[in-house]
PDB file of N, CA and C in Angstrom:
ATOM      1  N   UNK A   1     106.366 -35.301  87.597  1.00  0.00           N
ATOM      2  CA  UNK A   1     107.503 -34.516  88.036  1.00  0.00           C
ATOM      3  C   UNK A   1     108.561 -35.418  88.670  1.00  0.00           C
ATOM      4  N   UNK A   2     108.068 -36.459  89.722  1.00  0.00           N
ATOM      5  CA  UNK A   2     109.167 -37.345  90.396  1.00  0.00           C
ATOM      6  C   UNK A   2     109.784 -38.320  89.025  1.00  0.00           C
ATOM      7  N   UNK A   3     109.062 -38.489  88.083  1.00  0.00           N
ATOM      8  CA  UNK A   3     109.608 -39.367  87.013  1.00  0.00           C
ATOM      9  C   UNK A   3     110.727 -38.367  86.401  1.00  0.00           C
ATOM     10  N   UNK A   4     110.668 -37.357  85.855  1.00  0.00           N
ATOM     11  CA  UNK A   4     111.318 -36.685  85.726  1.00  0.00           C
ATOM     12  C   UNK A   4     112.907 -36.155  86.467  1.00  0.00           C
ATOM     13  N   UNK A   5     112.304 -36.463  87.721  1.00  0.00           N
ATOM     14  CA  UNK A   5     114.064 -35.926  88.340  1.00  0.00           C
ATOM     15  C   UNK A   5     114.656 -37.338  88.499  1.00  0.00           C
ATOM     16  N   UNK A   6     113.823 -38.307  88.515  1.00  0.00           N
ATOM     17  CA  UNK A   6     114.634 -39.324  88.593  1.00  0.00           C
ATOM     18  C   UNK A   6     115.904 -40.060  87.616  1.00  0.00           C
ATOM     19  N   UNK A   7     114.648 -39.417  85.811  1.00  0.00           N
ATOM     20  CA  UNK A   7     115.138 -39.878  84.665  1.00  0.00           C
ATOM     21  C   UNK A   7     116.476 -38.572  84.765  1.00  0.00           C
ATOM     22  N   UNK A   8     116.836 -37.224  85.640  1.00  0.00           N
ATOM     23  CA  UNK A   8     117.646 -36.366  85.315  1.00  0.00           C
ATOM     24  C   UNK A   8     118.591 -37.331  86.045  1.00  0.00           C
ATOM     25  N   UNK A   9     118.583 -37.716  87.141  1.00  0.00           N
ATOM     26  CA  UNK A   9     119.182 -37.982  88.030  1.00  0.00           C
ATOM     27  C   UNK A   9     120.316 -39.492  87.788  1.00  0.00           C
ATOM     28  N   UNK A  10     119.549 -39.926  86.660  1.00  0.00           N
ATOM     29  CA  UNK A  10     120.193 -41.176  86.264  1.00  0.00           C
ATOM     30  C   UNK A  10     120.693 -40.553  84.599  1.00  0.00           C
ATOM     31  N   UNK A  11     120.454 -39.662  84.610  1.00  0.00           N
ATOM     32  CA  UNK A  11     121.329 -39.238  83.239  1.00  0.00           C
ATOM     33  C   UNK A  11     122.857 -38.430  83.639  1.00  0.00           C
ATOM     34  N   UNK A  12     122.579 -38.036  84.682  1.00  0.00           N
ATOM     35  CA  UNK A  12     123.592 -37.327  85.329  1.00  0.00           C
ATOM     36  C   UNK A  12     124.438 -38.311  85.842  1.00  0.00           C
ATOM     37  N   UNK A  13     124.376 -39.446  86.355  1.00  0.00           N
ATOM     38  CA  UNK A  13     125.004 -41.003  86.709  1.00  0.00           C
ATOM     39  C   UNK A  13     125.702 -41.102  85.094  1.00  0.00           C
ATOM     40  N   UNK A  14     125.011 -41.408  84.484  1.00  0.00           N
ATOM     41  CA  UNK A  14     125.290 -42.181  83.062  1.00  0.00           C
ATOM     42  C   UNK A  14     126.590 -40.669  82.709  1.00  0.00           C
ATOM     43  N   UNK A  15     126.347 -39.630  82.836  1.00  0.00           N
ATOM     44  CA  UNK A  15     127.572 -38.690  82.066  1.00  0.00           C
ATOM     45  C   UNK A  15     128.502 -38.912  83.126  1.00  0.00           C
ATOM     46  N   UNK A  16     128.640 -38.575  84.472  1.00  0.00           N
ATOM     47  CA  UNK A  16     129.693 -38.724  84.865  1.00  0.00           C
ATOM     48  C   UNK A  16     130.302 -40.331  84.886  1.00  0.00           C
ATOM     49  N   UNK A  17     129.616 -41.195  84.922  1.00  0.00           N
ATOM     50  CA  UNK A  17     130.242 -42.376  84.516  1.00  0.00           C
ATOM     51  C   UNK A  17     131.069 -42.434  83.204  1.00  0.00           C
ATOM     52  N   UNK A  18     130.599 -42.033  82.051  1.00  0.00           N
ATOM     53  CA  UNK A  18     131.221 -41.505  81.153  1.00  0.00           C
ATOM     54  C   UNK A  18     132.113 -40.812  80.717  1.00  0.00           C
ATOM     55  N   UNK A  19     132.092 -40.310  81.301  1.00  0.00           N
ATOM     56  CA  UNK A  19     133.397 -39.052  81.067  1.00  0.00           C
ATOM     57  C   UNK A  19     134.588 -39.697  82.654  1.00  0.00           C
ATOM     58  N   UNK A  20     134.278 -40.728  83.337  1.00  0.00           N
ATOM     59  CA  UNK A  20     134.802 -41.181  84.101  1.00  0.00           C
ATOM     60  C   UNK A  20     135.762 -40.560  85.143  1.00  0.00           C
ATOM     61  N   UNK A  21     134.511 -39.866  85.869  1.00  0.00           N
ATOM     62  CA  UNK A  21     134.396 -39.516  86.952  1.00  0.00           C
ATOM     63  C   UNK A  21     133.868 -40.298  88.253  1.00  0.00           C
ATOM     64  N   UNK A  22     133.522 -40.961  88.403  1.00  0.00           N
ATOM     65  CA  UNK A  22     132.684 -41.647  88.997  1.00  0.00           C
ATOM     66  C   UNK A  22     133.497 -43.309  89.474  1.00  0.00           C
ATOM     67  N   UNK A  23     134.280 -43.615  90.039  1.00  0.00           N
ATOM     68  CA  UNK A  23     135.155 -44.614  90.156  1.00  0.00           C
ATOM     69  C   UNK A  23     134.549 -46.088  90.513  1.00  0.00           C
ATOM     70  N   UNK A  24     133.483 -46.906  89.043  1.00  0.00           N
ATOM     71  CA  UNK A  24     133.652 -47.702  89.727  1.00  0.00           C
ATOM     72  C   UNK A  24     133.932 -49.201  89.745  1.00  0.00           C
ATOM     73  N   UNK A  25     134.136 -50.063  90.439  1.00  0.00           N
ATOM     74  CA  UNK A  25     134.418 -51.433  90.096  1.00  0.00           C
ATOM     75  C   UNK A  25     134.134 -52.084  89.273  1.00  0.00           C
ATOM     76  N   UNK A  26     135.008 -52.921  88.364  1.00  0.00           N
ATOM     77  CA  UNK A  26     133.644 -53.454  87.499  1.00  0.00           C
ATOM     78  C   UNK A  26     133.960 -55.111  87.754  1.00  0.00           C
ATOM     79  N   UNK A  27     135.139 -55.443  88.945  1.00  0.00           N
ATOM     80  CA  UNK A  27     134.547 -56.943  89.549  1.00  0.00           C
ATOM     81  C   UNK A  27     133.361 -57.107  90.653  1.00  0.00           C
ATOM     82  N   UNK A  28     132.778 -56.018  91.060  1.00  0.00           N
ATOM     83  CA  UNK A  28     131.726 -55.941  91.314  1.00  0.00           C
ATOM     84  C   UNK A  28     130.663 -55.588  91.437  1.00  0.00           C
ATOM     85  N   UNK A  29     130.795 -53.973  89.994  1.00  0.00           N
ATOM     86  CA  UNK A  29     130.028 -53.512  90.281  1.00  0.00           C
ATOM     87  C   UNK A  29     129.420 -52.404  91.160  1.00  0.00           C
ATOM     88  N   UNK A  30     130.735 -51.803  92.009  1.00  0.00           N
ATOM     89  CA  UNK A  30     129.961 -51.158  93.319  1.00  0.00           C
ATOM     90  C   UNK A  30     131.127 -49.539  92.990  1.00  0.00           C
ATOM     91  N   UNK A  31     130.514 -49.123  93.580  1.00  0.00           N
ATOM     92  CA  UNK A  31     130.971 -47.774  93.772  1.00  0.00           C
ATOM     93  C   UNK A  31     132.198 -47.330  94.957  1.00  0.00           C
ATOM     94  N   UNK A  32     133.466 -47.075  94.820  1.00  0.00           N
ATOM     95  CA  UNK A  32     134.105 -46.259  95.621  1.00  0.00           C
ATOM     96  C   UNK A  32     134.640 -47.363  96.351  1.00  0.00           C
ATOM     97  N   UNK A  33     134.894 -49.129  96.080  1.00  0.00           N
ATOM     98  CA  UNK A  33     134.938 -50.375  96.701  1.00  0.00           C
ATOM     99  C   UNK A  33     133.365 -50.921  97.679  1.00  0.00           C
ATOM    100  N   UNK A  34     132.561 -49.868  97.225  1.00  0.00           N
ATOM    101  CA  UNK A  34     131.391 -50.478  98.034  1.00  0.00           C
ATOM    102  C   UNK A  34     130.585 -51.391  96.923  1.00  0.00           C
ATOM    103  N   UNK A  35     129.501 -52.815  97.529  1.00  0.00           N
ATOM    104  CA  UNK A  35     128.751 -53.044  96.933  1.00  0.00           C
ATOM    105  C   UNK A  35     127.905 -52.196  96.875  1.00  0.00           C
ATOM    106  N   UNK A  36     126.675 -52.603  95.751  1.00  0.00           N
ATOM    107  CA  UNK A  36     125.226 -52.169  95.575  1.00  0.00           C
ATOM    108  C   UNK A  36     124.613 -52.346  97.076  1.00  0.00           C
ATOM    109  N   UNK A  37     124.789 -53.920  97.023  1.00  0.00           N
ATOM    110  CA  UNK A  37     124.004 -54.420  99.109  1.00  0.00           C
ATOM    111  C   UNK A  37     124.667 -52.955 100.050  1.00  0.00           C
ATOM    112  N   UNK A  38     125.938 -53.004 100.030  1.00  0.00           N
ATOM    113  CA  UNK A  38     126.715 -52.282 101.311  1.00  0.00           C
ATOM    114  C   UNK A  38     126.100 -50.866 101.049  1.00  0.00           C
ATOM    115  N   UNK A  39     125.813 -50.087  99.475  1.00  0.00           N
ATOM    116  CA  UNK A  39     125.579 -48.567  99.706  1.00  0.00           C
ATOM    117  C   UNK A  39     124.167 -48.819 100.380  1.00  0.00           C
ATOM    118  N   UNK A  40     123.002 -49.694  99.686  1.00  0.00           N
ATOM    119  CA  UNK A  40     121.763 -50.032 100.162  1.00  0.00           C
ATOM    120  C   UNK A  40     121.918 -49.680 101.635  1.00  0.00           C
ATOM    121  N   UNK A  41     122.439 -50.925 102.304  1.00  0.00           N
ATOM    122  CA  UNK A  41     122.898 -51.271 103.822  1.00  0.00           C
ATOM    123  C   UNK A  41     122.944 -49.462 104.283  1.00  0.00           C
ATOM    124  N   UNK A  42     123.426 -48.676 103.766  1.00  0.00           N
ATOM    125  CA  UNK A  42     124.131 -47.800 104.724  1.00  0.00           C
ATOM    126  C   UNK A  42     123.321 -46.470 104.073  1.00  0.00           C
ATOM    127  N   UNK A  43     122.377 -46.403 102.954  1.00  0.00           N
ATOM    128  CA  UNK A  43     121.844 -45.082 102.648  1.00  0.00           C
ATOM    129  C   UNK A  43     120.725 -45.102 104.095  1.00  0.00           C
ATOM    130  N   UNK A  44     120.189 -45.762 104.665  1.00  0.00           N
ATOM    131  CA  UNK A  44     119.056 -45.390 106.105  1.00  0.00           C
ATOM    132  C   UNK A  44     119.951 -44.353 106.917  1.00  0.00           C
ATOM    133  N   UNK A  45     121.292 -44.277 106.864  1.00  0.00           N
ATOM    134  CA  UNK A  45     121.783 -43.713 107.607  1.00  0.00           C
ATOM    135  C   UNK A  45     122.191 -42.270 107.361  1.00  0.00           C
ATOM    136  N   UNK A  46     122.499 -42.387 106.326  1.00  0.00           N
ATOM    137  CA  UNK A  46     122.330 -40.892 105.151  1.00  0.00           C
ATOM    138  C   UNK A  46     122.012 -40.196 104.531  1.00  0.00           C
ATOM    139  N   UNK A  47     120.437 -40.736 104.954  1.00  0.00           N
ATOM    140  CA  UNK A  47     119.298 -39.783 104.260  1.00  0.00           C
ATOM    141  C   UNK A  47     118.033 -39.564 104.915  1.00  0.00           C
ATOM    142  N   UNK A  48     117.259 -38.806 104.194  1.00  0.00           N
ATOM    143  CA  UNK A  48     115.692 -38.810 105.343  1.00  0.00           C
ATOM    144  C   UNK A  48     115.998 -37.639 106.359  1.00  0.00           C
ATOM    145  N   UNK A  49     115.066 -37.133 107.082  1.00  0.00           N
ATOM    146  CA  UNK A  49     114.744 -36.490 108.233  1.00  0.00           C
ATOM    147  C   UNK A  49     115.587 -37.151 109.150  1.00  0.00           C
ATOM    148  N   UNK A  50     115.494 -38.500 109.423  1.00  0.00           N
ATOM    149  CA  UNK A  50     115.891 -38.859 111.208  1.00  0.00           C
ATOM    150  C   UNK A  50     116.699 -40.033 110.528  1.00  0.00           C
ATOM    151  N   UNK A  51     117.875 -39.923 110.406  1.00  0.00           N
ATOM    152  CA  UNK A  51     118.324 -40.664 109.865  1.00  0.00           C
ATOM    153  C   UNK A  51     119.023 -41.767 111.102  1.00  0.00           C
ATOM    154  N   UNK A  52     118.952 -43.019 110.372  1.00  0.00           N
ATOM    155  CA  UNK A  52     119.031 -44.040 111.530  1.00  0.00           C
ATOM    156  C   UNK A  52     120.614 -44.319 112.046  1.00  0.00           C
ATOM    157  N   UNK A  53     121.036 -45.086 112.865  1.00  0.00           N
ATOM    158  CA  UNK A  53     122.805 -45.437 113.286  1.00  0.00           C
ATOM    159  C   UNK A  53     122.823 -46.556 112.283  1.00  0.00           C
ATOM    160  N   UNK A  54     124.220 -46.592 111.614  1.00  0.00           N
ATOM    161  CA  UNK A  54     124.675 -47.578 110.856  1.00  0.00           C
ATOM    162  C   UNK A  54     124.238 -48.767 110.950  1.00  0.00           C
ATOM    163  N   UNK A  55     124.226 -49.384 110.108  1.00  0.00           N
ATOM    164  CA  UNK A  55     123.570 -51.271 110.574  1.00  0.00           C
ATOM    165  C   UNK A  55     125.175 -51.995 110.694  1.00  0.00           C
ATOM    166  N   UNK A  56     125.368 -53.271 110.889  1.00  0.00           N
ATOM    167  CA  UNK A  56     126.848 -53.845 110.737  1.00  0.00           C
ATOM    168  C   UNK A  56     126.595 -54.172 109.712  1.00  0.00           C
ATOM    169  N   UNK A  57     125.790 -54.373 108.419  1.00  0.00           N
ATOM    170  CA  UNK A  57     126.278 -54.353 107.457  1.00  0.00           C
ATOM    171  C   UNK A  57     127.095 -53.105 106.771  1.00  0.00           C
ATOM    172  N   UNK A  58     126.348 -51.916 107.101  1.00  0.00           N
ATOM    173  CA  UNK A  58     126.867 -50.682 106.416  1.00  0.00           C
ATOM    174  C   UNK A  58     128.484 -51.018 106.925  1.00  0.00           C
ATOM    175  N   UNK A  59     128.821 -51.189 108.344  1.00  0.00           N
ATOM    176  CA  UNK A  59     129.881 -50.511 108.660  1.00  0.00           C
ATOM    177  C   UNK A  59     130.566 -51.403 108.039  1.00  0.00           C
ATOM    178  N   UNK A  60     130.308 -52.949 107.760  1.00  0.00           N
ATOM    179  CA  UNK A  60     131.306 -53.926 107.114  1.00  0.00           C
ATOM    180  C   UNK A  60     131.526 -53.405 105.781  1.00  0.00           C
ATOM    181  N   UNK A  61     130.642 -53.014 104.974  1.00  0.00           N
ATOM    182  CA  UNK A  61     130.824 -52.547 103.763  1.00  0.00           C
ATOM    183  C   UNK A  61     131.703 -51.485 103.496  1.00  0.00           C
ATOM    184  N   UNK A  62     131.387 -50.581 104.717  1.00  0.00           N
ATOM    185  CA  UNK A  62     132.493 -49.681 104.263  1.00  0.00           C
ATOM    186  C   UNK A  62     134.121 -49.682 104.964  1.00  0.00           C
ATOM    187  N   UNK A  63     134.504 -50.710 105.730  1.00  0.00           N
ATOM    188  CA  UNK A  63     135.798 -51.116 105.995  1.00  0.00           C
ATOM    189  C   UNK A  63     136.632 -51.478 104.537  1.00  0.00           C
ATOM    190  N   UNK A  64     135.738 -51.914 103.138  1.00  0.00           N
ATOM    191  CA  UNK A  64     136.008 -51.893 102.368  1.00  0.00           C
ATOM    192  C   UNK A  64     136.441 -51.019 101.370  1.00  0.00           C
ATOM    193  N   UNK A  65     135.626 -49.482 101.999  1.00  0.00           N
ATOM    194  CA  UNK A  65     135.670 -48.679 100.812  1.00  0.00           C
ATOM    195  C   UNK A  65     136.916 -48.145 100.732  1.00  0.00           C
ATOM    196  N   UNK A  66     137.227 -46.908  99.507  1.00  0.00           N
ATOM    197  CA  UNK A  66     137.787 -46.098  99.091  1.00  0.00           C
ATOM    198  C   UNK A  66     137.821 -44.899  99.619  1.00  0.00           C
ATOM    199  N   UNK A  67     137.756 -44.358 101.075  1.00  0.00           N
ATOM    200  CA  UNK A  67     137.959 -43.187 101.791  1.00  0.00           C
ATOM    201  C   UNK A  67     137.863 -42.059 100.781  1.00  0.00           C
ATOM    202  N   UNK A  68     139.247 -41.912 100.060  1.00  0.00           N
ATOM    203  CA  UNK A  68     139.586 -40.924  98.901  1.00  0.00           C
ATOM    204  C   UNK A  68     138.419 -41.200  98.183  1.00  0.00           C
ATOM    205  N   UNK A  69     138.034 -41.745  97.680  1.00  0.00           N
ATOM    206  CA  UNK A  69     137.082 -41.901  96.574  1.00  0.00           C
ATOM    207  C   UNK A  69     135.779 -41.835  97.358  1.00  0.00           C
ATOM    208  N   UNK A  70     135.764 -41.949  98.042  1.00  0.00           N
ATOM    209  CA  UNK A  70     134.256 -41.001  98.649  1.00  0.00           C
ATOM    210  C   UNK A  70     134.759 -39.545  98.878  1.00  0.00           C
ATOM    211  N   UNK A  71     136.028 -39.114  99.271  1.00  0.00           N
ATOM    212  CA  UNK A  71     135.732 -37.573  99.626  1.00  0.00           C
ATOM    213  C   UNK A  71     135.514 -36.755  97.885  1.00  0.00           C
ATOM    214  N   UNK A  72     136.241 -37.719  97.071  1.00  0.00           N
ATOM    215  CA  UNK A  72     135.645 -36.857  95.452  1.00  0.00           C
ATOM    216  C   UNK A  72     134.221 -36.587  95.616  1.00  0.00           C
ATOM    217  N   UNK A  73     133.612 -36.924  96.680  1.00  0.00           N
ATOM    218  CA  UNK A  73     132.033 -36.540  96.402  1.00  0.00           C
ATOM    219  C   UNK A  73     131.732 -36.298  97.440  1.00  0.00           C
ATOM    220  N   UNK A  74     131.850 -35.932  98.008  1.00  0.00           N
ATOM    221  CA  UNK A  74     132.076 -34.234  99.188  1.00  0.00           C
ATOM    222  C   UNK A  74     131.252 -33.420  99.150  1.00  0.00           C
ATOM    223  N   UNK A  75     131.615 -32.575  97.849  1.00  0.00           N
ATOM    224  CA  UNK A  75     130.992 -31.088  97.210  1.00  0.00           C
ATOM    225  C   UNK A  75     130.386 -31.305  96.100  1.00  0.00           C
ATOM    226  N   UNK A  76     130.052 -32.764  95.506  1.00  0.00           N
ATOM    227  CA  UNK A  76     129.234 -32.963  94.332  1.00  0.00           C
ATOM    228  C   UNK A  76     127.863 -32.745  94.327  1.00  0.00           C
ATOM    229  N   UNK A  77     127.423 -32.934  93.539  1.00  0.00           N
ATOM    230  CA  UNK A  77     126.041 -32.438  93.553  1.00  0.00           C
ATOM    231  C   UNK A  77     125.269 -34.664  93.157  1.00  0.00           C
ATOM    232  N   UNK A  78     126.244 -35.120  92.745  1.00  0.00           N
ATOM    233  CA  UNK A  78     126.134 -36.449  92.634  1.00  0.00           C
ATOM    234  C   UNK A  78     125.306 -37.550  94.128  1.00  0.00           C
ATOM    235  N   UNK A  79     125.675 -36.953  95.326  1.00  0.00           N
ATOM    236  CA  UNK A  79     125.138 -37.985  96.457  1.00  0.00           C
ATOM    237  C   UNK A  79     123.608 -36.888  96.834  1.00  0.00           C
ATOM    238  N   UNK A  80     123.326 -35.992  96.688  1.00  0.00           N
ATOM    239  CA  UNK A  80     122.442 -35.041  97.052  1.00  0.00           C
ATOM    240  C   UNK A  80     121.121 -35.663  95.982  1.00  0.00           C
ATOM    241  N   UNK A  81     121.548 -35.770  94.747  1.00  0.00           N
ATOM    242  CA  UNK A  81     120.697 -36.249  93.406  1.00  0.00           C
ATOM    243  C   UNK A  81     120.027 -37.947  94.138  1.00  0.00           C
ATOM    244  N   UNK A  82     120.580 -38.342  94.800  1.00  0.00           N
ATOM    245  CA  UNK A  82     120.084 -39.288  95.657  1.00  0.00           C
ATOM    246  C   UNK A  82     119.608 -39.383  96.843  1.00  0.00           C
ATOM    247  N   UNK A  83     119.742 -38.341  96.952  1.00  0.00           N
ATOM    248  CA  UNK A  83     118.683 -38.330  99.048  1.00  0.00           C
ATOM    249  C   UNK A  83     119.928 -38.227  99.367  1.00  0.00           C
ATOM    250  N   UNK A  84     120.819 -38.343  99.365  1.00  0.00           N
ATOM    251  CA  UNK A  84     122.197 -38.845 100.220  1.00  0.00           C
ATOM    252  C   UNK A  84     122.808 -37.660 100.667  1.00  0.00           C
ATOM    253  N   UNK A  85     122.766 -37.320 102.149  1.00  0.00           N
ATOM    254  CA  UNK A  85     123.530 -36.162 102.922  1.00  0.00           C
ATOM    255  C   UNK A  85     124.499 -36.160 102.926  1.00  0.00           C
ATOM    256  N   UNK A  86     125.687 -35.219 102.409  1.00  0.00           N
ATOM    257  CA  UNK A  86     127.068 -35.559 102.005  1.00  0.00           C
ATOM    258  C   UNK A  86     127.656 -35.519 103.552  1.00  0.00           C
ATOM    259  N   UNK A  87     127.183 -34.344 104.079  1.00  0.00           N
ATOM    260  CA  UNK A  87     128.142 -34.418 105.482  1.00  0.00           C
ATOM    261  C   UNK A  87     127.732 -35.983 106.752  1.00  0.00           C
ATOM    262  N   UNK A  88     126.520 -36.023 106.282  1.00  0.00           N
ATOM    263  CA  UNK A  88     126.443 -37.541 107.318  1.00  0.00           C
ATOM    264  C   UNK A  88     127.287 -38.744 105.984  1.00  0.00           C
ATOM    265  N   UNK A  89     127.500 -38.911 105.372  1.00  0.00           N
ATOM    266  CA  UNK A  89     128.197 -39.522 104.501  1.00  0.00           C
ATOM    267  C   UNK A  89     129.513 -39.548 105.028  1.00  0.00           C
ATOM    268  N   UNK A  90     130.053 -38.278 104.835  1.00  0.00           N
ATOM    269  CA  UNK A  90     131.614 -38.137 105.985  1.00  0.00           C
ATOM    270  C   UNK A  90     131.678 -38.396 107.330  1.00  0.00           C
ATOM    271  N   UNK A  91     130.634 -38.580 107.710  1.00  0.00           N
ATOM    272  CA  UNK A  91     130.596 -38.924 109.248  1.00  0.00           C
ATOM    273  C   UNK A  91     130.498 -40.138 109.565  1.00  0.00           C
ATOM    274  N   UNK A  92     129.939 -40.961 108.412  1.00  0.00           N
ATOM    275  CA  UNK A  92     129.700 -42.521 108.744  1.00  0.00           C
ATOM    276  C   UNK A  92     130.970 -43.595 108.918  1.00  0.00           C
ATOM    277  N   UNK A  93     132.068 -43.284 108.433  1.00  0.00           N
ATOM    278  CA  UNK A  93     132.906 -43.917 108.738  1.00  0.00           C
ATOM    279  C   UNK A  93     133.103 -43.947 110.671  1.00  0.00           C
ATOM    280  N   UNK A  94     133.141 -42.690 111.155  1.00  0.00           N
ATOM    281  CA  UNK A  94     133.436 -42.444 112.769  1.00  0.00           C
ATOM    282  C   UNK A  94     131.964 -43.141 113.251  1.00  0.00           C
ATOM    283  N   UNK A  95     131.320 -42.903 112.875  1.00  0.00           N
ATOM    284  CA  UNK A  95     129.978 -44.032 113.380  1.00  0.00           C
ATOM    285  C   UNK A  95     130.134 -45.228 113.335  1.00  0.00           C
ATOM    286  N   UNK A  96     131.008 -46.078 112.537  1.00  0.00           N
ATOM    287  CA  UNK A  96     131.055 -47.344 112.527  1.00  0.00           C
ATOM    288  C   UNK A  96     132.486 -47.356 113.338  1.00  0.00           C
ATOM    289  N   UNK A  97     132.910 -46.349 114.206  1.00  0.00           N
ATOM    290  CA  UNK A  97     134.277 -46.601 114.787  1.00  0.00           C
ATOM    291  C   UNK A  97     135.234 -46.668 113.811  1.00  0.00           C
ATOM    292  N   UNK A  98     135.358 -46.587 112.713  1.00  0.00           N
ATOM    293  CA  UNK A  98     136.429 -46.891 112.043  1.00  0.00           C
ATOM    294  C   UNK A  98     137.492 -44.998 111.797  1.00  0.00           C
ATOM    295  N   UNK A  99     138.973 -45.185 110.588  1.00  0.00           N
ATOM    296  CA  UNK A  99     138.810 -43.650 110.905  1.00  0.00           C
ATOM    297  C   UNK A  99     138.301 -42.748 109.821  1.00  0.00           C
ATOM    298  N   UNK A 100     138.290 -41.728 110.392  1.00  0.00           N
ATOM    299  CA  UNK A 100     137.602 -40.653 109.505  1.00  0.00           C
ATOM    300  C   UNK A 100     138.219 -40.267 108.211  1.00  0.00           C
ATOM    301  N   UNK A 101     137.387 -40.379 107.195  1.00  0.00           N
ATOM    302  CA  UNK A 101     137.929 -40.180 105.666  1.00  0.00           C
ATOM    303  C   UNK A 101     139.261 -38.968 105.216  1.00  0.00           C
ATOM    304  N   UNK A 102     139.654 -39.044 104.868  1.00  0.00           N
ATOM    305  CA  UNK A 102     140.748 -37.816 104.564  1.00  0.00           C
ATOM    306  C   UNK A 102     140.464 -36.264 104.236  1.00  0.00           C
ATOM    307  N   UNK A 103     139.738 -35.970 103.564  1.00  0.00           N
ATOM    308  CA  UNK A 103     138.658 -35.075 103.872  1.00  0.00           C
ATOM    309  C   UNK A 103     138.217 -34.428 105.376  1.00  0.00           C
ATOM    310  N   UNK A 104     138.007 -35.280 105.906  1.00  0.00           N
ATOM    311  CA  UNK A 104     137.552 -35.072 107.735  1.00  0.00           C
ATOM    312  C   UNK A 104     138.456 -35.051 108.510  1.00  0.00           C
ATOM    313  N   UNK A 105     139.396 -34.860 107.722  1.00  0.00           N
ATOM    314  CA  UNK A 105     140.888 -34.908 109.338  1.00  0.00           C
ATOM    315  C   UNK A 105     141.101 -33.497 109.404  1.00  0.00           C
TER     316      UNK A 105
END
């Protein structure tokens, strides 16, 4: 069954990448101006039961990101398919002190 939502979960990646929705770099690879390391770095904080305070990597990573291009995934069903809590997602920017995504104002 877990093989299964995983293989849905990365087919659902692969269409919206496709149909290009999904914004992402391809000098590096990363999603929304984040690396692979920086989303790594910063999913402890956005998922799970007790989710942990940002590391300084997360927060460096996301001084980088795309604000706008994280709030496109807000109301998706895209960060959820990953463990990923959308509303602590919007909150992580004000956790790392930085400001709050456009979406959150």
């Amino acid at each position: 069954m877990e093989k299964m939502m995983k293989l849905a979960a990365v087919a659902m990646l692969l269409t919206l990448v496709i149909v290009g929705e999904v914004k992402l770099s391809s000098a590096d690879g990363g999603f929304c101006g984040m690396t692979q390391e920086g989303l790594l770095a910063c999913k402890p904080s956005v998922s799970g039961q007790n989710p942990t305070s940002p590391s300084n990597a997360c927060c460096n990573a996301l001084k980088g990101a795309s604000m706008s291009c994280l709030c496109a995934y807000k109301n998706n069903n895209v960060l959820p398919a990953f463990g990923i809590n959308p509303k602590r997602a919007m909150e992580l920017p004000v956790a790392c002190n930085l400001p709050p995504p456009p979406c959150q104002k």
